[in-house]
Protein backbone atom coordinates (compact mmCIF):
# COMPACT_ATOMS: atom_id res chain seq x y z
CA UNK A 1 3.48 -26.38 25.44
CA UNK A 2 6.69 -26.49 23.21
CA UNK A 3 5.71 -30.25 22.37
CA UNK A 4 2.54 -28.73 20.98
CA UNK A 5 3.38 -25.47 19.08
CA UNK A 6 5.42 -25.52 16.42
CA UNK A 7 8.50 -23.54 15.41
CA UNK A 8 7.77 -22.88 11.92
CA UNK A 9 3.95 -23.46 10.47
CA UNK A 10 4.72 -24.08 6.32
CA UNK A 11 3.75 -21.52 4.34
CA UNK A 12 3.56 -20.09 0.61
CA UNK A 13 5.87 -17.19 1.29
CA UNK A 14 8.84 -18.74 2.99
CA UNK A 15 11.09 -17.52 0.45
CA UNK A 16 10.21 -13.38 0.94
CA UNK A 17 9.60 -14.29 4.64
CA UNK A 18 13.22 -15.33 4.91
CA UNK A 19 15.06 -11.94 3.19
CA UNK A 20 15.58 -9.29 5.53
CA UNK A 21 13.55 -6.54 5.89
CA UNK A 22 14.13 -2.36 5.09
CA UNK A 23 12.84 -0.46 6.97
CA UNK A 24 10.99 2.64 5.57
CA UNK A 25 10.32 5.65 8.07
CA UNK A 26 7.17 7.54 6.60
CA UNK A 27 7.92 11.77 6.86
CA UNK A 28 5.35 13.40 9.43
CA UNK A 29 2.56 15.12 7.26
CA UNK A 30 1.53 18.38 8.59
CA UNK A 31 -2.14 17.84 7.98
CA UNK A 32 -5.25 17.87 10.23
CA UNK A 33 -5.93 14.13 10.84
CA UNK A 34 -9.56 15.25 12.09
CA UNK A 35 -10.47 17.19 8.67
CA UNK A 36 -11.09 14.34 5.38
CA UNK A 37 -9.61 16.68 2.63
CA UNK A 38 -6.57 16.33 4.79
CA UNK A 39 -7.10 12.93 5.86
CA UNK A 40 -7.43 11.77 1.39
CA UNK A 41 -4.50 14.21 1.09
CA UNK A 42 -2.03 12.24 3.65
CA UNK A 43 -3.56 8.82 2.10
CA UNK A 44 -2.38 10.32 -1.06
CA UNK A 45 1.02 11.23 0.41
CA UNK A 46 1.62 7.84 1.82
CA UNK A 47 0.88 6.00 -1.50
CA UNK A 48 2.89 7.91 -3.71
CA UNK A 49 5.97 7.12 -0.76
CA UNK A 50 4.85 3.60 -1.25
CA UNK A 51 4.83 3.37 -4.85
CA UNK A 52 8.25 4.90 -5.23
CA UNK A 53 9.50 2.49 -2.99
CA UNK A 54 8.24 -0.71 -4.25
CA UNK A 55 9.09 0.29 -7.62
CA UNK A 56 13.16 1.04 -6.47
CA UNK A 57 13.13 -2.44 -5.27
CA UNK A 58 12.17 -3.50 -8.84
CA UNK A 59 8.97 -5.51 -7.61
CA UNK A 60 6.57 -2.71 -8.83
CA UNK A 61 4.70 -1.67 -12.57
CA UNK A 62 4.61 2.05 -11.98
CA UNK A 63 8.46 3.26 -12.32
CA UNK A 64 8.35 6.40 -10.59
């Protein structure tokens, strides 16, 4: 099979593909998964983590 797959397929994102990666632990969120208030609440959580850290790498808009 290593005649037939190849080792690298082309791609538009080579560049970013090729950086190395940070790894971002999330902090546990002491909400009840099962109830939706609390399940919009860690959504809300997790994108406000998100946005903070996209915008420290200088990629994102929103500078929090």
């Amino acid at each position: 099979m290593e005649s037939i797959v190849p080792l690298h397929i082309p791609h538009d994102f080579e560049e970013d593909m090729a950086k190395k990666s940070e790894i971002y632990v999330l902090p546990v969120s002491l909400n009840n998964e099962a109830a939706y208030q609390d399940c919009i609440h860690i959504m809300d959580e997790y994108e406000r983590y998100i946005n903070r850290w996209y915008s420290k790498t200088g990629r994102g808009t929103d500078q929090n």
